[in-house]
PDB file of N, CA and C in Angstrom:
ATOM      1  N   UNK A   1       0.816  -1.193   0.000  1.00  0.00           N
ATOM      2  CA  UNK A   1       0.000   0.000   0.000  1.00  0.00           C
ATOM      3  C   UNK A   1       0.861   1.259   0.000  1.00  0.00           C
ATOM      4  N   UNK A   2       1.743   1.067   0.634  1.00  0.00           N
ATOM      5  CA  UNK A   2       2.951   2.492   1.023  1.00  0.00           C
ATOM      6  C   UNK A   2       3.195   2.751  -0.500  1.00  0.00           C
ATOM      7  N   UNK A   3       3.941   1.411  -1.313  1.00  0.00           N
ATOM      8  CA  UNK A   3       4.537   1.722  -2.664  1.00  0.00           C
ATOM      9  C   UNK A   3       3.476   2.224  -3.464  1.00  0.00           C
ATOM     10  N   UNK A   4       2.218   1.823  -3.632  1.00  0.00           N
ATOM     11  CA  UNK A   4       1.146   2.367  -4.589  1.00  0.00           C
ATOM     12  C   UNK A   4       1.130   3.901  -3.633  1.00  0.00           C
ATOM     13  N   UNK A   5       0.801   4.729  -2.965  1.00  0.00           N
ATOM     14  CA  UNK A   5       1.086   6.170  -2.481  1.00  0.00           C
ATOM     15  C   UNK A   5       2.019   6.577  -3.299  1.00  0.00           C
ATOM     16  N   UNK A   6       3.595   5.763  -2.629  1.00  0.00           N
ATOM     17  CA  UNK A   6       4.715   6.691  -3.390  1.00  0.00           C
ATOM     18  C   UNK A   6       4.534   6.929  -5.086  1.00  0.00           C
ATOM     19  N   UNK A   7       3.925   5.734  -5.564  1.00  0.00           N
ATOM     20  CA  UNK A   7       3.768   5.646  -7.131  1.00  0.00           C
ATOM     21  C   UNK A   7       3.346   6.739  -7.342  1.00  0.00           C
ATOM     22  N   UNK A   8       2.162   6.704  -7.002  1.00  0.00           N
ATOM     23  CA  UNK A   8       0.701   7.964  -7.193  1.00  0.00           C
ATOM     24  C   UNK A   8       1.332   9.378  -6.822  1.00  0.00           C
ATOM     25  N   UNK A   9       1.862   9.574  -6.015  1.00  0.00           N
ATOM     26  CA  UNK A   9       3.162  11.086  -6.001  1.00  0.00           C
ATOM     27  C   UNK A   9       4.122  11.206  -7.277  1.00  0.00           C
ATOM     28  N   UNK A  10       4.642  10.089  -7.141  1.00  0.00           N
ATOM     29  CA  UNK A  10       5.561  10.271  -8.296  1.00  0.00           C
ATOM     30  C   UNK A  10       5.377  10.549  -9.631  1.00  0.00           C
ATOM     31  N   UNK A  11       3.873  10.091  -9.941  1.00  0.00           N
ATOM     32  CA  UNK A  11       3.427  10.544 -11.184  1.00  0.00           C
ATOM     33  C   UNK A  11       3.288  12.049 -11.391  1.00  0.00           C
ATOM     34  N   UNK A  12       3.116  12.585 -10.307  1.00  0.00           N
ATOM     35  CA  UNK A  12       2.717  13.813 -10.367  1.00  0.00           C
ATOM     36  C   UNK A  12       3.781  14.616 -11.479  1.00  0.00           C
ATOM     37  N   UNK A  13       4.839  14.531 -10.861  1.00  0.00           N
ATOM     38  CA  UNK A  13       6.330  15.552 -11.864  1.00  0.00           C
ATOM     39  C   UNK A  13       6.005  14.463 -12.781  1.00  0.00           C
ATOM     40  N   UNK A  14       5.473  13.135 -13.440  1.00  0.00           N
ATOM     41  CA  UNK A  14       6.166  12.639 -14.603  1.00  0.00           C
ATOM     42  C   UNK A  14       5.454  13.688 -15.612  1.00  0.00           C
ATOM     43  N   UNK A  15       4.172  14.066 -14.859  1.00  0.00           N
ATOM     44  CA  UNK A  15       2.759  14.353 -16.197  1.00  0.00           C
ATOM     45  C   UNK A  15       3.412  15.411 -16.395  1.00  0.00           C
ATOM     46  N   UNK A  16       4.291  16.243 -15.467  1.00  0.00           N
ATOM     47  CA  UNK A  16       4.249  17.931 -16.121  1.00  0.00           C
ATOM     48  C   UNK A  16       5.118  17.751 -16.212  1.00  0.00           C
ATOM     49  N   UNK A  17       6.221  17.109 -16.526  1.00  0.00           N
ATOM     50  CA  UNK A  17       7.405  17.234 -17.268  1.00  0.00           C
ATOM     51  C   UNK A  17       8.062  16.353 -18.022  1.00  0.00           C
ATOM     52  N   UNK A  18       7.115  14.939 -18.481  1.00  0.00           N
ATOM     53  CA  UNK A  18       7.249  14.213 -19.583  1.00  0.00           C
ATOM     54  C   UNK A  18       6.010  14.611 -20.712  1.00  0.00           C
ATOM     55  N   UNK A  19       6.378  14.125 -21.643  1.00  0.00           N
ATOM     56  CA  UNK A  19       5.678  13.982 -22.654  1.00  0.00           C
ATOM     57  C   UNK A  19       3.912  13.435 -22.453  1.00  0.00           C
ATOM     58  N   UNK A  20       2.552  13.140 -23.197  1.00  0.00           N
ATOM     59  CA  UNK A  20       1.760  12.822 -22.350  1.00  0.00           C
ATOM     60  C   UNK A  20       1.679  11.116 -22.851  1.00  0.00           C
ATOM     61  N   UNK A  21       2.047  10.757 -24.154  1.00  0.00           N
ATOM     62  CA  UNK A  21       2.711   9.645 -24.543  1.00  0.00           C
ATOM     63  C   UNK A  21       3.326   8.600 -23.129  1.00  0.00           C
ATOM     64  N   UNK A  22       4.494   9.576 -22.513  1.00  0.00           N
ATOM     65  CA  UNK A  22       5.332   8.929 -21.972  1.00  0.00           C
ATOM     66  C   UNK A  22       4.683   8.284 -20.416  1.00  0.00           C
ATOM     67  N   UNK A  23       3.555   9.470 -20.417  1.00  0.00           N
ATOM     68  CA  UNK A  23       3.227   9.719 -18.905  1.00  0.00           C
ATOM     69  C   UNK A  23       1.836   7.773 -18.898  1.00  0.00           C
ATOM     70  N   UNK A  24       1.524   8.435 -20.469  1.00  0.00           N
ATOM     71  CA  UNK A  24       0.188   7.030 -20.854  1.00  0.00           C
ATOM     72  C   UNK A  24       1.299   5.222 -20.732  1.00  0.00           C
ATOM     73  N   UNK A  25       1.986   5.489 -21.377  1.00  0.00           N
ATOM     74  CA  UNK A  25       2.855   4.076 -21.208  1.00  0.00           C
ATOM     75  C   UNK A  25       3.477   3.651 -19.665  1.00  0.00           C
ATOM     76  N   UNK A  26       3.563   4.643 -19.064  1.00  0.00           N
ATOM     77  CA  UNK A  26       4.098   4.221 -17.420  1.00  0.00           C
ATOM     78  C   UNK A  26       2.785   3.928 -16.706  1.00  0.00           C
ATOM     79  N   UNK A  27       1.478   4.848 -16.773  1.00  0.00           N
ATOM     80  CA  UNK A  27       0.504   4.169 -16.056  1.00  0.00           C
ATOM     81  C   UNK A  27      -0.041   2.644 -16.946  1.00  0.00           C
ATOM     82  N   UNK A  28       0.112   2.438 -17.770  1.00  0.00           N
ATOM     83  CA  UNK A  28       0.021   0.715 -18.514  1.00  0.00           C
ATOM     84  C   UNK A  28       0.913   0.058 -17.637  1.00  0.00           C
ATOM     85  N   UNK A  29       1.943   0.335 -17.314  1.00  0.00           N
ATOM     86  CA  UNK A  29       2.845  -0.315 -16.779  1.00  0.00           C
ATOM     87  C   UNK A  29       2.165  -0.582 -15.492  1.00  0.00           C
ATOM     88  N   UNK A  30       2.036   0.200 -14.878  1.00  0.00           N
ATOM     89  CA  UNK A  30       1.742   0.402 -13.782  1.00  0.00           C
ATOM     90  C   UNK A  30      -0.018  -0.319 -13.072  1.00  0.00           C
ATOM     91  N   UNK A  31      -0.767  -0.078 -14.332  1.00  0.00           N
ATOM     92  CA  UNK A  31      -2.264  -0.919 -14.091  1.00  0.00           C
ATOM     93  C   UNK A  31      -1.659  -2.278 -14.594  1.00  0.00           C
ATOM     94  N   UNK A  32      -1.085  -3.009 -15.121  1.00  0.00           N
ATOM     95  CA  UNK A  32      -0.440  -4.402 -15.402  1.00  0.00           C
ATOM     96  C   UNK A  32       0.333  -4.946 -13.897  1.00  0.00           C
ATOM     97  N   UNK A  33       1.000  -4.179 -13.127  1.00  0.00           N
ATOM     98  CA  UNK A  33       1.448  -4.565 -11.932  1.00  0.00           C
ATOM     99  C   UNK A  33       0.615  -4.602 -10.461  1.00  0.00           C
ATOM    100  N   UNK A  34      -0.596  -3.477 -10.888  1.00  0.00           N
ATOM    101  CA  UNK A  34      -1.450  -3.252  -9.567  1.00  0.00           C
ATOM    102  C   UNK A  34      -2.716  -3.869 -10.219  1.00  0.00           C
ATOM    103  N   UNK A  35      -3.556  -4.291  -9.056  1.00  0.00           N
ATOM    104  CA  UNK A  35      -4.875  -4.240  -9.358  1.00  0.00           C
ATOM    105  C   UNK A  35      -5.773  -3.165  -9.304  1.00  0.00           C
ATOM    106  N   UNK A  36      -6.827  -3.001 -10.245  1.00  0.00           N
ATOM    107  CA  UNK A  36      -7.256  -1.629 -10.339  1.00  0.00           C
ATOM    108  C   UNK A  36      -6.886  -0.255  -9.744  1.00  0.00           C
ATOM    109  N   UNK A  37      -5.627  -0.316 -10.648  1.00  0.00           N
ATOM    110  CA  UNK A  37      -5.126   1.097 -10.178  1.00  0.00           C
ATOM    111  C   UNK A  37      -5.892   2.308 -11.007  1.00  0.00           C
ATOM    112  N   UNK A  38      -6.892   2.801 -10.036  1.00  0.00           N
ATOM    113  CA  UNK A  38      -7.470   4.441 -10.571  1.00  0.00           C
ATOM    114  C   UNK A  38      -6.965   5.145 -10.208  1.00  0.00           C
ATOM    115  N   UNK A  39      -6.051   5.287  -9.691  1.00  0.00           N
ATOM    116  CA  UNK A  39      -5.126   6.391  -8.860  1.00  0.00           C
ATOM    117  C   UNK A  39      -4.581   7.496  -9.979  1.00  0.00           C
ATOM    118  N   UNK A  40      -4.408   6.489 -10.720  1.00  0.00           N
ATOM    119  CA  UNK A  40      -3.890   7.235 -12.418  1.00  0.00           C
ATOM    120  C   UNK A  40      -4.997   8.089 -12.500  1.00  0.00           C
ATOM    121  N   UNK A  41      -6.529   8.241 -12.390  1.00  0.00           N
ATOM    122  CA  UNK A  41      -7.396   8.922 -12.823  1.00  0.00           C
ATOM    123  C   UNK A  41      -6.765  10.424 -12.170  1.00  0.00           C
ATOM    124  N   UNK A  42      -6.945  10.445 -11.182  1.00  0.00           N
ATOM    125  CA  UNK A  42      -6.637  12.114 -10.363  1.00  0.00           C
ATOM    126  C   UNK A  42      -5.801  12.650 -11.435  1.00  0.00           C
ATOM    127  N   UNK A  43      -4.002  12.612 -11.535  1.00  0.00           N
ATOM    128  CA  UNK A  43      -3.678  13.234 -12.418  1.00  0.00           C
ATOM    129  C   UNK A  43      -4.063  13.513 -13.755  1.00  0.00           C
ATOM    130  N   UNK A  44      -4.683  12.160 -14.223  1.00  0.00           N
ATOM    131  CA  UNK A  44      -5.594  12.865 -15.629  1.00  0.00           C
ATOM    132  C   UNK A  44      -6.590  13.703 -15.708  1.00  0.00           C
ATOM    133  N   UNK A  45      -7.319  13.669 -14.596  1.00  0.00           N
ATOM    134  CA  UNK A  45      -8.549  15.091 -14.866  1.00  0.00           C
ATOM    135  C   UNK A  45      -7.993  16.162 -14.197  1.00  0.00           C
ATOM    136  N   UNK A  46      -6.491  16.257 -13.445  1.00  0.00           N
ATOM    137  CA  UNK A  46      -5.821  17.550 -13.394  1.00  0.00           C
ATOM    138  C   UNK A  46      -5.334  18.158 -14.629  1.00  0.00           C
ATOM    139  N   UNK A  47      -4.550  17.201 -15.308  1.00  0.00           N
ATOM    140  CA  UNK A  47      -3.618  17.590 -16.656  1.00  0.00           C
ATOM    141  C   UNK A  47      -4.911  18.278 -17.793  1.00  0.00           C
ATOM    142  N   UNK A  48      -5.957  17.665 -17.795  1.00  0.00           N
ATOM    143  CA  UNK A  48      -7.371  17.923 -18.714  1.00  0.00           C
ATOM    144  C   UNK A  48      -8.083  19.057 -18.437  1.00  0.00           C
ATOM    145  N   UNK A  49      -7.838  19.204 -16.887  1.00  0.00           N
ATOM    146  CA  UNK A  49      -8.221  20.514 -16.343  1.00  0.00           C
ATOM    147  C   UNK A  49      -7.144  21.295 -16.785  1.00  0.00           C
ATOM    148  N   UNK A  50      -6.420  21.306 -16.473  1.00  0.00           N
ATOM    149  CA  UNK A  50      -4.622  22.289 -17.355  1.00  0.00           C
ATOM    150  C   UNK A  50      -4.976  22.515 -18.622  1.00  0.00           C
ATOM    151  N   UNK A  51      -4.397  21.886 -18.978  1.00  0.00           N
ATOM    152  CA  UNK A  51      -4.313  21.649 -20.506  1.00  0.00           C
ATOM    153  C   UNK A  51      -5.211  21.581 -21.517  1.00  0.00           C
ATOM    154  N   UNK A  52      -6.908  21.256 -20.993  1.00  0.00           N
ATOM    155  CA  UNK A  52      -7.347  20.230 -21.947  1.00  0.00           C
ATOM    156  C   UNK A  52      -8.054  22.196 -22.935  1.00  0.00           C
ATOM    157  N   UNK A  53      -9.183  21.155 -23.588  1.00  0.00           N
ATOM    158  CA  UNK A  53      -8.978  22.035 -25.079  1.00  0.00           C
ATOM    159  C   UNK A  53     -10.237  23.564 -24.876  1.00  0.00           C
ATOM    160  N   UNK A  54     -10.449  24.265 -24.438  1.00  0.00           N
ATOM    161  CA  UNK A  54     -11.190  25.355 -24.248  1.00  0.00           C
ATOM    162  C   UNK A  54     -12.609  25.564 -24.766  1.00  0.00           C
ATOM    163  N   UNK A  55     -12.860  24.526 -25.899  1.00  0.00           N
ATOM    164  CA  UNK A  55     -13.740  24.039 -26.665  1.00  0.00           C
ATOM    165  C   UNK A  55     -13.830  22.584 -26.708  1.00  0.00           C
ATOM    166  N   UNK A  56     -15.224  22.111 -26.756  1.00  0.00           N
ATOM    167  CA  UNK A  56     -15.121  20.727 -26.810  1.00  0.00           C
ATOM    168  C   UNK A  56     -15.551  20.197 -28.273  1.00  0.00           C
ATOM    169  N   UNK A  57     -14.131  20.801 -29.470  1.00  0.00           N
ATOM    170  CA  UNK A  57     -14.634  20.680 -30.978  1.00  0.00           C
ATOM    171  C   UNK A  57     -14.150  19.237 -31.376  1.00  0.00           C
ATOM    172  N   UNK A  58     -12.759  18.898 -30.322  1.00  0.00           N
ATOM    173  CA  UNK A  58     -11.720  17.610 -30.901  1.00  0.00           C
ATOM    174  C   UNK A  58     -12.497  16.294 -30.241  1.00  0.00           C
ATOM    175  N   UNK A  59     -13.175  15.607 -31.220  1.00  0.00           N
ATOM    176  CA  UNK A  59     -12.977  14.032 -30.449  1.00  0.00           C
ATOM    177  C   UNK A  59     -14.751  14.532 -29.411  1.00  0.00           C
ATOM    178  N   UNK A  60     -15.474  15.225 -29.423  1.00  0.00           N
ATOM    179  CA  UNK A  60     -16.713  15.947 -28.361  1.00  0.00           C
ATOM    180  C   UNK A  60     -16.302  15.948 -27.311  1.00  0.00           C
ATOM    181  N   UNK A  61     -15.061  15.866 -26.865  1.00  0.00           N
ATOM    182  CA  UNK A  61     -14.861  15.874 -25.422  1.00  0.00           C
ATOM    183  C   UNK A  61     -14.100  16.512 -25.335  1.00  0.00           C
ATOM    184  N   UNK A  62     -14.123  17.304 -23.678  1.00  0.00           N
ATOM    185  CA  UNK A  62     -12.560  17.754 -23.204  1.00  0.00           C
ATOM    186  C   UNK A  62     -11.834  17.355 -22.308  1.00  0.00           C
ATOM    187  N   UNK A  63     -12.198  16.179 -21.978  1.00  0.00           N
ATOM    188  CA  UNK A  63     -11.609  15.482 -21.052  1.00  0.00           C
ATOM    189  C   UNK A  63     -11.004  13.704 -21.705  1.00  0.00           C
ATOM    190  N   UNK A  64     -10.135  14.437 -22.426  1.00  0.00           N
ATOM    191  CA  UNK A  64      -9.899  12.891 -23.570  1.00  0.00           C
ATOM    192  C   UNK A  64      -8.755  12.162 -23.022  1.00  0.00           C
ATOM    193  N   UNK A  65      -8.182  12.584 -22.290  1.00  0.00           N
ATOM    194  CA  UNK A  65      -6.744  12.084 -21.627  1.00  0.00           C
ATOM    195  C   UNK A  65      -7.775  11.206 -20.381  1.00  0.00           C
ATOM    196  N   UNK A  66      -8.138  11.610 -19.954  1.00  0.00           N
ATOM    197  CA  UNK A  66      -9.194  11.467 -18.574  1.00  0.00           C
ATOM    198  C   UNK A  66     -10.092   9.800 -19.304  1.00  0.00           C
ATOM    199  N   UNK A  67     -10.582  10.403 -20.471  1.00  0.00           N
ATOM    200  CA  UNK A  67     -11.528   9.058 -20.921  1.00  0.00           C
ATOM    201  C   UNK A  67     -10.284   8.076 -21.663  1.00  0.00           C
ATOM    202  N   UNK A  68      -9.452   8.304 -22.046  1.00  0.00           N
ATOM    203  CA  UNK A  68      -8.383   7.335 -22.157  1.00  0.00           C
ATOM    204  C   UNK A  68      -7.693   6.531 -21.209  1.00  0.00           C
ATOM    205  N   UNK A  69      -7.491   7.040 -20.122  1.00  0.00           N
ATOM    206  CA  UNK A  69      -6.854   6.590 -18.909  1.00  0.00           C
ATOM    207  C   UNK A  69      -7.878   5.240 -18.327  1.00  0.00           C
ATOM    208  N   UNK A  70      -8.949   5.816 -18.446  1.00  0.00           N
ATOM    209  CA  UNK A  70     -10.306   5.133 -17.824  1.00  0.00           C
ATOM    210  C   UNK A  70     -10.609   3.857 -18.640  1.00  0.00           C
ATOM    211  N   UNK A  71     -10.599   3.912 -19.581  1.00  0.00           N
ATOM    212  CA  UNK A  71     -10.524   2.773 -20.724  1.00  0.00           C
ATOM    213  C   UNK A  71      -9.256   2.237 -20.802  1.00  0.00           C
ATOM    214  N   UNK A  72      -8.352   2.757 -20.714  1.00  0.00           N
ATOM    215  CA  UNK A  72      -7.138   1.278 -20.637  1.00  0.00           C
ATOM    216  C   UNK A  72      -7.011   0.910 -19.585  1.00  0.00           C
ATOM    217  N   UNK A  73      -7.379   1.541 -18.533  1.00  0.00           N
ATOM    218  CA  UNK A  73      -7.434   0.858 -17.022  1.00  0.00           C
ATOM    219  C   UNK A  73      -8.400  -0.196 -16.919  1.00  0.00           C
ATOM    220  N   UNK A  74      -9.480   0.016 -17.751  1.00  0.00           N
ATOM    221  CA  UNK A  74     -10.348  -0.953 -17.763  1.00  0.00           C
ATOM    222  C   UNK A  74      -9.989  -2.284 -18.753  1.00  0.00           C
ATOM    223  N   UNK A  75      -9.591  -1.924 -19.351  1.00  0.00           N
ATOM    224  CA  UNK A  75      -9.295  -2.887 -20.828  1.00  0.00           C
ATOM    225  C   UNK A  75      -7.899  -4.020 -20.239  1.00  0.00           C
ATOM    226  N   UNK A  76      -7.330  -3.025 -19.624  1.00  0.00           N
ATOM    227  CA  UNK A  76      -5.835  -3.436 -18.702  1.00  0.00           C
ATOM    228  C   UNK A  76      -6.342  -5.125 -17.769  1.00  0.00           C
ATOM    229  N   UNK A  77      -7.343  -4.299 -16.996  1.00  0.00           N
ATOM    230  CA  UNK A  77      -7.892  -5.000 -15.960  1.00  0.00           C
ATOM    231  C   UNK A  77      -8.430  -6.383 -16.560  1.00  0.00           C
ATOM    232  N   UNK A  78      -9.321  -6.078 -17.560  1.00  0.00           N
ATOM    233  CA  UNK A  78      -9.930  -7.326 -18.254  1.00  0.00           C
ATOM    234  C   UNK A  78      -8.765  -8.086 -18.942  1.00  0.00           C
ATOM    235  N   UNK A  79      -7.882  -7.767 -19.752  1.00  0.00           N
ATOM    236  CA  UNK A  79      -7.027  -8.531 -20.355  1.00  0.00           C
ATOM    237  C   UNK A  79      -6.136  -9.291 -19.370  1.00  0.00           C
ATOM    238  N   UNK A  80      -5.787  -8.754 -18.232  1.00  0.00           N
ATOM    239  CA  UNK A  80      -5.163  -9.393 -17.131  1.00  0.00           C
ATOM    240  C   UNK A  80      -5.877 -10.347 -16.332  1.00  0.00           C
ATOM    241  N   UNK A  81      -6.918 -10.299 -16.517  1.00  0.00           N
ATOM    242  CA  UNK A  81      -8.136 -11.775 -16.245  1.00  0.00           C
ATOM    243  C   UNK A  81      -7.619 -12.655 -17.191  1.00  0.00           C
ATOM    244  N   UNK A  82      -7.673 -12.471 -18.315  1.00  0.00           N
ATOM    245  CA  UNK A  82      -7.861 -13.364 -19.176  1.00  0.00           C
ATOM    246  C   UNK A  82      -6.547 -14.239 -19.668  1.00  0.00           C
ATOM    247  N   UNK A  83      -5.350 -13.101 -19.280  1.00  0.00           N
ATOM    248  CA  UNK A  83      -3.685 -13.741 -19.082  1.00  0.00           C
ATOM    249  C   UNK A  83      -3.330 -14.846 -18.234  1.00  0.00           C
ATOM    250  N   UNK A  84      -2.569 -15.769 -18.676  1.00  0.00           N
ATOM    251  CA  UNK A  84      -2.382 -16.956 -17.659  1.00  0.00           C
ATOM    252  C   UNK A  84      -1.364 -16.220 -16.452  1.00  0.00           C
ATOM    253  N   UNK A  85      -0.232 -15.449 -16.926  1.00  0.00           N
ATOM    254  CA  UNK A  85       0.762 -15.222 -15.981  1.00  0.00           C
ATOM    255  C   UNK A  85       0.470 -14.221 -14.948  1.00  0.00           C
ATOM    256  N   UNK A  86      -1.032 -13.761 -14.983  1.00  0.00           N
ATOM    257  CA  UNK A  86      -1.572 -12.822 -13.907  1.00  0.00           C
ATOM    258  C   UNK A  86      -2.511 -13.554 -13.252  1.00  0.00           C
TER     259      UNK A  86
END
């Protein structure tokens, strides 16, 4: 439990100072090692709140990092059912 905290801090500097690419492939990593890790969600509807698009013209949403996160966490979760080595 301690290490999932420290994780969930540590993401914090990855989002604002990696790429958002870089920041999406470490939480994969990271929902593949934990079980339902939403923890990833918080920083995505911060970064969406930051960043996201002022208009909701791209994709109808403005919270697309946020609905991405949420869907591979989910997709993560199910495919790791279905893996023998998990």
């Amino acid at each position: 439990m301690l290490i999932r905290i420290l994780i969930f801090f540590l993401l914090w500097p990855l989002l604002f100072f990696c790429p958002w690419w870089l920041w999406l492939l470490v939480v994969a990593i990271l929902a593949f090692n934990f079980d339902s890790y939403y923890e990833a969600l918080a920083p995505a509807i911060w970064s969406d709140l930051l960043y996201g698009f002022t208009e909701a013209n791209r994709f109808g949403t403005q919270f697309i990092l946020t609905l991405i996160v949420l869907v591979g966490i989910f997709i993560i979760d199910r495919l790791k059912s279905r893996l023998i080595f998990y």
